[in-house]
C-alpha atoms as a PDB file:
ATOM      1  CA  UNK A   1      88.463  83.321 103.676  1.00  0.00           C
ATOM      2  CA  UNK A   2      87.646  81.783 100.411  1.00  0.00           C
ATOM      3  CA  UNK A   3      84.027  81.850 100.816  1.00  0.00           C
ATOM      4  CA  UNK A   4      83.668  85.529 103.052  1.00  0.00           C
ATOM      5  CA  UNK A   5      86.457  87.300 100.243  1.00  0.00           C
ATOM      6  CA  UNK A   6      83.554  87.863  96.951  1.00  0.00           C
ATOM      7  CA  UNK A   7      81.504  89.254 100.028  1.00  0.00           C
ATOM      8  CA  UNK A   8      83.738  91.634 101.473  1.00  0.00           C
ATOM      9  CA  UNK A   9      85.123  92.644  97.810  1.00  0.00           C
ATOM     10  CA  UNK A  10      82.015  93.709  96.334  1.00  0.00           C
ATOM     11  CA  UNK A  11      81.051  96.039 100.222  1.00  0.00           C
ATOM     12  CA  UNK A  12      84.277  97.851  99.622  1.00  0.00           C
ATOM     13  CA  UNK A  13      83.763  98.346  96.121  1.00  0.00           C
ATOM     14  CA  UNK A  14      80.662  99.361  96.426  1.00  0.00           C
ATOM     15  CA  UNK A  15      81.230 101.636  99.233  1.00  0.00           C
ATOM     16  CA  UNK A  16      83.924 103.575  97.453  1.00  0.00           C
ATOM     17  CA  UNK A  17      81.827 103.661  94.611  1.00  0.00           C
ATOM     18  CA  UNK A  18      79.122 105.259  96.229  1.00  0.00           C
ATOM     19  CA  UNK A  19      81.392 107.743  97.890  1.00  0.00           C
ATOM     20  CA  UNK A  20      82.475 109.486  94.065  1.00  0.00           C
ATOM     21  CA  UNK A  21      80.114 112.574  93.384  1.00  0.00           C
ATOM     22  CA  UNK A  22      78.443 111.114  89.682  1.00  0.00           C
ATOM     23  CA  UNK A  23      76.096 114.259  88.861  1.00  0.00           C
ATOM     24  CA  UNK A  24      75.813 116.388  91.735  1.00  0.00           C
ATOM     25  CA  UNK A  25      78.062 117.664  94.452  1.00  0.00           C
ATOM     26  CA  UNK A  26      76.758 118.005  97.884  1.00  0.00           C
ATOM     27  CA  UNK A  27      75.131 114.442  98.256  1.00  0.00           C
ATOM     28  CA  UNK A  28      74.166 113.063 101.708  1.00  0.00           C
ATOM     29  CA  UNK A  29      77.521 110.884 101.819  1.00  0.00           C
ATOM     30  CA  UNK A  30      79.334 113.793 100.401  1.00  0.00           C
ATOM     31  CA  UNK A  31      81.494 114.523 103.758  1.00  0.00           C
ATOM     32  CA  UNK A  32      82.796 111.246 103.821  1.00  0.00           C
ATOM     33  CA  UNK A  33      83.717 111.121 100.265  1.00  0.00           C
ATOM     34  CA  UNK A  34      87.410 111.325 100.703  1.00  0.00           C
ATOM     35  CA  UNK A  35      89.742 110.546  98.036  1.00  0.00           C
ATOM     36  CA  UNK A  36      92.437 108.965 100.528  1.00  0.00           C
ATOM     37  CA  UNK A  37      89.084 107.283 102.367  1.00  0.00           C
ATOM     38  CA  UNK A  38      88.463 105.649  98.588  1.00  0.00           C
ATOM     39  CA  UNK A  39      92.064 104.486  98.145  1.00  0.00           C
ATOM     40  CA  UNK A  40      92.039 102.698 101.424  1.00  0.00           C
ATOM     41  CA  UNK A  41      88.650 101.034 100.435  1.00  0.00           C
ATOM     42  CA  UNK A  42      90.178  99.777  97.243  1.00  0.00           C
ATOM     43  CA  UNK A  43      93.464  98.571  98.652  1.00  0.00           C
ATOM     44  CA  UNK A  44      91.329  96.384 101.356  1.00  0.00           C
ATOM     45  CA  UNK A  45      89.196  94.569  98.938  1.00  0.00           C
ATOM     46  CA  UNK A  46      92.596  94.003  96.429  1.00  0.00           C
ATOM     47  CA  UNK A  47      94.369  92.821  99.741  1.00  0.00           C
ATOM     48  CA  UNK A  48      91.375  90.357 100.353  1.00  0.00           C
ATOM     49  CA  UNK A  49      91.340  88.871  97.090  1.00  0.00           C
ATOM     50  CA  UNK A  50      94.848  88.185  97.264  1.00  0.00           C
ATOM     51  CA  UNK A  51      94.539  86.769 100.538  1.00  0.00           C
ATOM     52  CA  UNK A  52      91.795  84.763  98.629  1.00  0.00           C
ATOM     53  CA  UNK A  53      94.058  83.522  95.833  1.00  0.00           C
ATOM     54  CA  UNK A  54      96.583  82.030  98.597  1.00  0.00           C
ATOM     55  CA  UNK A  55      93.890  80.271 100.341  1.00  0.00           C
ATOM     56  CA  UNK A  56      93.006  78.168  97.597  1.00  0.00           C
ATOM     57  CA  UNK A  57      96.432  76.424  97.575  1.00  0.00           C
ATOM     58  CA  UNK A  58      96.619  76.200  93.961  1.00  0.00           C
ATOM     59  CA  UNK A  59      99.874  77.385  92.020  1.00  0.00           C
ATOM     60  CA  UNK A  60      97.733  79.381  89.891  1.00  0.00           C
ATOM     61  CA  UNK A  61      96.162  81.649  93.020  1.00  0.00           C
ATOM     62  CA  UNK A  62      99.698  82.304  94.378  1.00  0.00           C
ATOM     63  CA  UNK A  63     101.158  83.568  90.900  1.00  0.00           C
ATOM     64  CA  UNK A  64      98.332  85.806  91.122  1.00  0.00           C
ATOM     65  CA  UNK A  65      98.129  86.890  94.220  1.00  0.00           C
ATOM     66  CA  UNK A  66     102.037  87.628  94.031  1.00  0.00           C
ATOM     67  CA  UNK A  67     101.605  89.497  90.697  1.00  0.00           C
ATOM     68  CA  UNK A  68      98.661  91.736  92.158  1.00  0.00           C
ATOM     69  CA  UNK A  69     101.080  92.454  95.289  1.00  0.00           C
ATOM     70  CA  UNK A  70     103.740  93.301  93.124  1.00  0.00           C
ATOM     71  CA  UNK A  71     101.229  95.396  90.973  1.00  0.00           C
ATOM     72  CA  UNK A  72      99.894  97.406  94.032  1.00  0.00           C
ATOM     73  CA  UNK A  73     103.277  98.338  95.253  1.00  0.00           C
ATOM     74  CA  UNK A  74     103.477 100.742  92.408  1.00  0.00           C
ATOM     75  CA  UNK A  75      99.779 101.314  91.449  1.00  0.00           C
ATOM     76  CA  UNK A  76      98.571 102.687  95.275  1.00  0.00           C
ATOM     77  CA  UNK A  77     102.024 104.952  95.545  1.00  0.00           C
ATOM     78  CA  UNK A  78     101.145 106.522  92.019  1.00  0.00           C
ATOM     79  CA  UNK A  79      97.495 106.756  93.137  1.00  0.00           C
ATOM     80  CA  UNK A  80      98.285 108.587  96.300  1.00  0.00           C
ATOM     81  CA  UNK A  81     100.710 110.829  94.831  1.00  0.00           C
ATOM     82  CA  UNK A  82      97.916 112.006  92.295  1.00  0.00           C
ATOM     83  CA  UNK A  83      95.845 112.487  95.153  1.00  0.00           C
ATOM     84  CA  UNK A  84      98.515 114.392  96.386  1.00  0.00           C
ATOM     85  CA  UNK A  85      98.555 116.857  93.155  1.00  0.00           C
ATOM     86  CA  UNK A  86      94.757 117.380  93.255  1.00  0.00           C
ATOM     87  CA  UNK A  87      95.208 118.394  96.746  1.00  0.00           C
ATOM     88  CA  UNK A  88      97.236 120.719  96.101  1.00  0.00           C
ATOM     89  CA  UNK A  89      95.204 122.559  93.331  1.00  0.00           C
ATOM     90  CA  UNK A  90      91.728 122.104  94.727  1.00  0.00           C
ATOM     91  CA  UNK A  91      93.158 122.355  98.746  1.00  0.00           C
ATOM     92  CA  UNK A  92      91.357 119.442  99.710  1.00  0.00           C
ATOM     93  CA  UNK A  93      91.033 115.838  99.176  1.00  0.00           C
ATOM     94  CA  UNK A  94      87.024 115.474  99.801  1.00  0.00           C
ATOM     95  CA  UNK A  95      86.008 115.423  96.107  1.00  0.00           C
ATOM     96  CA  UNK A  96      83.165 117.260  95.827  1.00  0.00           C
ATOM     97  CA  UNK A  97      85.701 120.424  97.111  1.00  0.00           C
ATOM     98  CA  UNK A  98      87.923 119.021  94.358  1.00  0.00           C
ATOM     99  CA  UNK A  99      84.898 118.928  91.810  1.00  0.00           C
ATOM    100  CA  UNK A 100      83.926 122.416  92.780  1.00  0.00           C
ATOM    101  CA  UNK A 101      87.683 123.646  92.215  1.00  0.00           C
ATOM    102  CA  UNK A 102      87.905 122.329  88.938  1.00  0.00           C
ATOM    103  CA  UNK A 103      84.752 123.467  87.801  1.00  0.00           C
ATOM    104  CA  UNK A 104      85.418 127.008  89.129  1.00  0.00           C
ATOM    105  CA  UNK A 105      88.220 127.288  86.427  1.00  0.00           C
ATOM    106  CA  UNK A 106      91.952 126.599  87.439  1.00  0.00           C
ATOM    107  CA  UNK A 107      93.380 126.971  83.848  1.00  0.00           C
ATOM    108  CA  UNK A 108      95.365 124.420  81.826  1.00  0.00           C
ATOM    109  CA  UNK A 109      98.041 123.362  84.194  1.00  0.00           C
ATOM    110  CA  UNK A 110     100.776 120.929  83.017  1.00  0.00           C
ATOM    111  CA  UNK A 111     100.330 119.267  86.928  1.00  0.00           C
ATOM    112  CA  UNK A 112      96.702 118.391  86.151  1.00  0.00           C
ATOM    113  CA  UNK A 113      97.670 116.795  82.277  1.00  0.00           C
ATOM    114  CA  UNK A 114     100.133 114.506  83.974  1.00  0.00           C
ATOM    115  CA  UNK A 115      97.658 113.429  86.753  1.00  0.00           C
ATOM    116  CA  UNK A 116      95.429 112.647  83.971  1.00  0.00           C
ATOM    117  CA  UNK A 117      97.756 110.510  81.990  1.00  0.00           C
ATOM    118  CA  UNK A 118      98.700 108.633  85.335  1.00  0.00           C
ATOM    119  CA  UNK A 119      95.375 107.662  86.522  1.00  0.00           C
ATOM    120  CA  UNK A 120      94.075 106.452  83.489  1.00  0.00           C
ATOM    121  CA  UNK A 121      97.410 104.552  83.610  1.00  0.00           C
ATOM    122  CA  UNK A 122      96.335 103.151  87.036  1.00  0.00           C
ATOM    123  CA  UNK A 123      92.819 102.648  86.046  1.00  0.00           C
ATOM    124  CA  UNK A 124      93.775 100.348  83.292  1.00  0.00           C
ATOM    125  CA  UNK A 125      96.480  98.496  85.734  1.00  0.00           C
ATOM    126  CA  UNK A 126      93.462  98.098  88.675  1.00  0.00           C
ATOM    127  CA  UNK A 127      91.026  96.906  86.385  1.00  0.00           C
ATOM    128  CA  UNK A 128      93.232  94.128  84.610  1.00  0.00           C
ATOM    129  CA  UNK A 129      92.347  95.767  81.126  1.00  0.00           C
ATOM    130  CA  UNK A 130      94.773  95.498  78.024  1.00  0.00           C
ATOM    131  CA  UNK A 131      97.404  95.844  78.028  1.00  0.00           C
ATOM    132  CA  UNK A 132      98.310  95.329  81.594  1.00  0.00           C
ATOM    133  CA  UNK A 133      95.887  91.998  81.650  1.00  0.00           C
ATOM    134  CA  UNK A 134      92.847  90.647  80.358  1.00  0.00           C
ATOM    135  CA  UNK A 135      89.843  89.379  81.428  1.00  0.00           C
ATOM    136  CA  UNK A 136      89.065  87.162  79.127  1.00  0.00           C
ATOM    137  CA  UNK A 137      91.720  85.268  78.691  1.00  0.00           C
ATOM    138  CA  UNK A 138      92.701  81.870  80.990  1.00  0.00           C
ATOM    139  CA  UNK A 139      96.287  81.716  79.743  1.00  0.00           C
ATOM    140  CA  UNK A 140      98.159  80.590  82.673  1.00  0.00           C
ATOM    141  CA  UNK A 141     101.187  82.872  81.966  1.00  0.00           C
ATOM    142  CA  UNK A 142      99.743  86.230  81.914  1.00  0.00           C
ATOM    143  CA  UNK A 143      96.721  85.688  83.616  1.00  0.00           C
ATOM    144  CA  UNK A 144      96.952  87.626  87.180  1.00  0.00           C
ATOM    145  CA  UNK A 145      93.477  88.615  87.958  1.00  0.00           C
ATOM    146  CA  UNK A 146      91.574  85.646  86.475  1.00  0.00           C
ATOM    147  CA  UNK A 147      94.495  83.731  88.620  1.00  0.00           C
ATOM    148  CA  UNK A 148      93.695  84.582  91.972  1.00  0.00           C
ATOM    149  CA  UNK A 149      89.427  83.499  90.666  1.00  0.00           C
ATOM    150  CA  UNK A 150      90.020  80.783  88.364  1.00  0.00           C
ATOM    151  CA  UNK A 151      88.655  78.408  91.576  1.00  0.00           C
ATOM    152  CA  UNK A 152      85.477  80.598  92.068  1.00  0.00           C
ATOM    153  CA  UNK A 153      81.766  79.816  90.606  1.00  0.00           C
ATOM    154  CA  UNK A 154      78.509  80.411  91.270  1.00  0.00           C
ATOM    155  CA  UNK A 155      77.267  82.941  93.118  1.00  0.00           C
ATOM    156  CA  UNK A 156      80.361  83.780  94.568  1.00  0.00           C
ATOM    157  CA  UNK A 157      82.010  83.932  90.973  1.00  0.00           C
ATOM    158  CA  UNK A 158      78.860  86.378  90.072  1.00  0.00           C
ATOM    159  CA  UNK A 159      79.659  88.426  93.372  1.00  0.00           C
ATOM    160  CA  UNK A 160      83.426  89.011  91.948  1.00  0.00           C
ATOM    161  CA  UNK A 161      82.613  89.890  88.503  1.00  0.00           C
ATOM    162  CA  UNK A 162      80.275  92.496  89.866  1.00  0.00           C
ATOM    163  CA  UNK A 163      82.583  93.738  91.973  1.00  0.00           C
ATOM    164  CA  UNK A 164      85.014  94.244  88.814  1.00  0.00           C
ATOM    165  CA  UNK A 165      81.913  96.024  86.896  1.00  0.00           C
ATOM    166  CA  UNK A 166      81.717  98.310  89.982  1.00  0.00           C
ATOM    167  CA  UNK A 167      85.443  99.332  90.303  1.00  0.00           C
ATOM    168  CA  UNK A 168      85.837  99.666  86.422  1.00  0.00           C
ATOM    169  CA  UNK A 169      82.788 102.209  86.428  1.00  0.00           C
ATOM    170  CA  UNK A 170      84.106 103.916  89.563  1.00  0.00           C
ATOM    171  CA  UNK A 171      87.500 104.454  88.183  1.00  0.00           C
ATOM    172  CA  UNK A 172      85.591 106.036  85.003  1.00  0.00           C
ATOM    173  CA  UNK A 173      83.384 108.003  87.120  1.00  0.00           C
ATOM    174  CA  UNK A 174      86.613 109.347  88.936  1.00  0.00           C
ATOM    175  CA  UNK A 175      88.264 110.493  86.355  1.00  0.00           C
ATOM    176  CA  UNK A 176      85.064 112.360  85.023  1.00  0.00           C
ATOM    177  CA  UNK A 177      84.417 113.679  88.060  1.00  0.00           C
ATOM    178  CA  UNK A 178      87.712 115.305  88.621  1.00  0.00           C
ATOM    179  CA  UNK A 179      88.914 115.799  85.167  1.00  0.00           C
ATOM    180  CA  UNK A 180      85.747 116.356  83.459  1.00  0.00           C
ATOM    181  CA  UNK A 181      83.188 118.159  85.679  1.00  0.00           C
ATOM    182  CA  UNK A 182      81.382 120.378  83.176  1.00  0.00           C
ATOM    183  CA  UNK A 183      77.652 119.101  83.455  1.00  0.00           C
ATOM    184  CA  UNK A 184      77.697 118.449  87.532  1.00  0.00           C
ATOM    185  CA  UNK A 185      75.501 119.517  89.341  1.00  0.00           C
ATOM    186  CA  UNK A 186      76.146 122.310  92.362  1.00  0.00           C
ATOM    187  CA  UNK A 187      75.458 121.579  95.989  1.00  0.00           C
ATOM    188  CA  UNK A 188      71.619 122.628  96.966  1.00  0.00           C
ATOM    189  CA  UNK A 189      70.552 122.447  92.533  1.00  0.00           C
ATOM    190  CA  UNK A 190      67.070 121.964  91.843  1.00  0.00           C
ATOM    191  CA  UNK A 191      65.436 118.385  90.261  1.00  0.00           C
ATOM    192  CA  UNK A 192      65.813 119.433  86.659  1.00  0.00           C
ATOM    193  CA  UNK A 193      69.705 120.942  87.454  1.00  0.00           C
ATOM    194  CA  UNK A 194      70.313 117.164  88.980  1.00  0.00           C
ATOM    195  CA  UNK A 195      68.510 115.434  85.999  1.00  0.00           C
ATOM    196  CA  UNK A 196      70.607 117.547  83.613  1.00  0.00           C
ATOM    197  CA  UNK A 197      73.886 116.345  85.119  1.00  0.00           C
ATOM    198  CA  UNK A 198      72.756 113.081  85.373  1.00  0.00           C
ATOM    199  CA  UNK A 199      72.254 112.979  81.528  1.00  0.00           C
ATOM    200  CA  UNK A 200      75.268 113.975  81.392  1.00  0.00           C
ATOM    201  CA  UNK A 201      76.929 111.599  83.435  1.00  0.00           C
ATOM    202  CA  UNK A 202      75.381 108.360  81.390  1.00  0.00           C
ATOM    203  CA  UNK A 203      76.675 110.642  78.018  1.00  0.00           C
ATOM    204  CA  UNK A 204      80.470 110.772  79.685  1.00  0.00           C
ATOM    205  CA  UNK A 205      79.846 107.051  80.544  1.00  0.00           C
ATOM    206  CA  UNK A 206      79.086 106.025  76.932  1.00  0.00           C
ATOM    207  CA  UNK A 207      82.336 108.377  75.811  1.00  0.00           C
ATOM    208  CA  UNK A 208      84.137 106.120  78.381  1.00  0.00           C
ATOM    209  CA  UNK A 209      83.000 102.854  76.868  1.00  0.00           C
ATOM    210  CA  UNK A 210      83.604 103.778  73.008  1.00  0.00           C
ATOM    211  CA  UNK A 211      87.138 105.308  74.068  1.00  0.00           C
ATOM    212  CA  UNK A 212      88.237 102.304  76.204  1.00  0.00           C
ATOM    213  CA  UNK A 213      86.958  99.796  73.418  1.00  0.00           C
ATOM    214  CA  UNK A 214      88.644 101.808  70.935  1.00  0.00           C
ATOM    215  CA  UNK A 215      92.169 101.543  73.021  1.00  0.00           C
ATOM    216  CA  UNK A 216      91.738  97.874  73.716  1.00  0.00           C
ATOM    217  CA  UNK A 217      91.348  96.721  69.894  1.00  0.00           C
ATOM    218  CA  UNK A 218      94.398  99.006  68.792  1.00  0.00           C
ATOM    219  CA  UNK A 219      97.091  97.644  71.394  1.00  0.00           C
ATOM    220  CA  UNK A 220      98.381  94.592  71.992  1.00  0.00           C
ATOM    221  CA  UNK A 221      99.186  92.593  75.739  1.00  0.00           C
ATOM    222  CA  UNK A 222     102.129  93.824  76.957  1.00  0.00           C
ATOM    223  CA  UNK A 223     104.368  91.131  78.748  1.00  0.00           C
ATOM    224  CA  UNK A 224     103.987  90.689  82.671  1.00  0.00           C
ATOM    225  CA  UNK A 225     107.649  91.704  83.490  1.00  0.00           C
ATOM    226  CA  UNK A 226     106.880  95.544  81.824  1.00  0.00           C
ATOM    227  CA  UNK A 227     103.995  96.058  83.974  1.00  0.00           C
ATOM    228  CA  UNK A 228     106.317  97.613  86.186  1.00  0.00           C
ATOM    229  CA  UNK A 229     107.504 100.266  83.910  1.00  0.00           C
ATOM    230  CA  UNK A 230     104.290 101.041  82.108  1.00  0.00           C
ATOM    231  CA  UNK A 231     102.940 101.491  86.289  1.00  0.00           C
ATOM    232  CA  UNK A 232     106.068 102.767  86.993  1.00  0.00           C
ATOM    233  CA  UNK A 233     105.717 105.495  84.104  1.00  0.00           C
ATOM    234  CA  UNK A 234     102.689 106.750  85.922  1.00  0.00           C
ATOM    235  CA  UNK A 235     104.752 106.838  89.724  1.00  0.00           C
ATOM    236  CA  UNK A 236     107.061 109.520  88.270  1.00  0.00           C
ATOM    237  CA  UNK A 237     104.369 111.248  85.912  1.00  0.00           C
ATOM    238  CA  UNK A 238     102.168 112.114  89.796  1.00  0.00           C
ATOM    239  CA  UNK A 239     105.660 113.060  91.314  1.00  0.00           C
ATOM    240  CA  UNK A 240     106.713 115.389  88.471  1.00  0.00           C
ATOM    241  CA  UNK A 241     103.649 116.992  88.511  1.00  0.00           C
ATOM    242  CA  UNK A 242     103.402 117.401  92.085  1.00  0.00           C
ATOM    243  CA  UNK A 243     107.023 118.657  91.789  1.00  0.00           C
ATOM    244  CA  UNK A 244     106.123 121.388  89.120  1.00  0.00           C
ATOM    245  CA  UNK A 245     103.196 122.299  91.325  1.00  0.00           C
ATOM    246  CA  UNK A 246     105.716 123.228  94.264  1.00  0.00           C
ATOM    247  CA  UNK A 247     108.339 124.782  91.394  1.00  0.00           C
ATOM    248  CA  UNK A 248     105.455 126.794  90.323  1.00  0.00           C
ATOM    249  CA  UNK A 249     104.518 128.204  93.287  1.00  0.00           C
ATOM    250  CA  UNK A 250     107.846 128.616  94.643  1.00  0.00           C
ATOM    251  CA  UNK A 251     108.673 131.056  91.829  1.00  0.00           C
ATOM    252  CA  UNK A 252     105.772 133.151  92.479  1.00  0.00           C
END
């Protein structure tokens, strides 16, 4: 398990990364890219590395292999429940339908400004970032990613931390992809339609990256024992904003 976990992180990973239309919709993998589909991927590879973290035998892997359970329980609800919401808006969960929709035009909708706000919540929260964790730090009592591997090195260390670069840039290129699809190209675009939204891909990338950095230096690490309520803030933003969805179209 120990030695077969970096392996089977990074495939998952970089499956469900591969899935997420960057800058065109309509790819050859498009069919199968299915927002529950990437969900699934990313709860096996965080199950793995848990499962990782307990094999070692070492306090430090089971505090954080218990802390990333306890994490999950509240991150992958919120996650589906946004999935939920953009389901309901776009009528389908395969995401270049959901790119399409929002592209189209659906208005400002309060539904889609809470989604928002809750998966960048869960982004930060699945990526260890500050002010949920950070991954640069070896302090034994806040540490939960670097916990479950603190025993890695090597190669298989390398494997990991590519895996990490991967699911950070997929949870960027999520967001943009749903939230900010101006740029994308359509289904069946010519080369210089697909270059064009590929430049503008790598520009929302760099946004991304100055944004994130700019968040990071301006907050401080929150204690483990809130990491509940900042994830469980984002939990009951996806249900109120599935909930106004229904309200919405129940007064209509």
């Amino acid at each position: 398990m120990f030695r077969t976990t970096p392996y089977v992180v990074l495939a998952a990973t970089w499956v469900a990364a591969a899935l997420i239309p960057t800058f065109a919709t309509g790819l050859l993998f498009s069919w199968s890219a299915d927002l529950i589909a990437i969900v699934a991927l990313l709860g096996s590879a965080r199950f793995f590395l848990a499962l990782a973290g307990l094999d070692v035998g070492t306090s430090f892997g089971g505090l954080g292999a218990s802390r990333e359970a306890m994490f999950a329980s509240l991150a992958e609800p919120a996650m589906i429940v946004i999935v939920f919401s953009l389901a309901l808006i776009a009528g389908s969960t395969q995401l270049s339908t959901v790119a399409a929709a929002m592209t189209s035009g659906v208005g400002l909708r309060v539904t889609l400004g809470m989604a928002l706000i809750a998966l960048v919540i869960v982004a930060i929260a699945e990526n260890g970032r500050i002010p949920v964790d950070n991954p640069a730090t070896h302090l034994e009592l806040t540490m939960v990613h670097e916990a479950m591997i603190l025993e890695y090195s090597g190669r298989h260390l390398a494997v990991i931390e590519l895996a990490s670069m991967l699911k950070l840039t997929l949870y960027v290129s999520l967001i943009v992809c749903v939230f900010v699809p101006w740029g994308i190209a359509i289904a069946d675009a010519g080369v210089g339609d697909r270059l064009a939204g590929a430049a503008f891909y790598v520009a929302k990338l760099g946004v991304a990256g100055v944004l994130l950095g700019v968040f990071e230096t301006s907050i401080a690490k929150m204690r483990v024992f809130r990491v509940p309520d900042f994830l469980g803030a984002a939990l009951m933003l996806g249900f109120l904003g599935a909930l106004l969805l229904f309200v919405s179209r129940t007064l209509k």
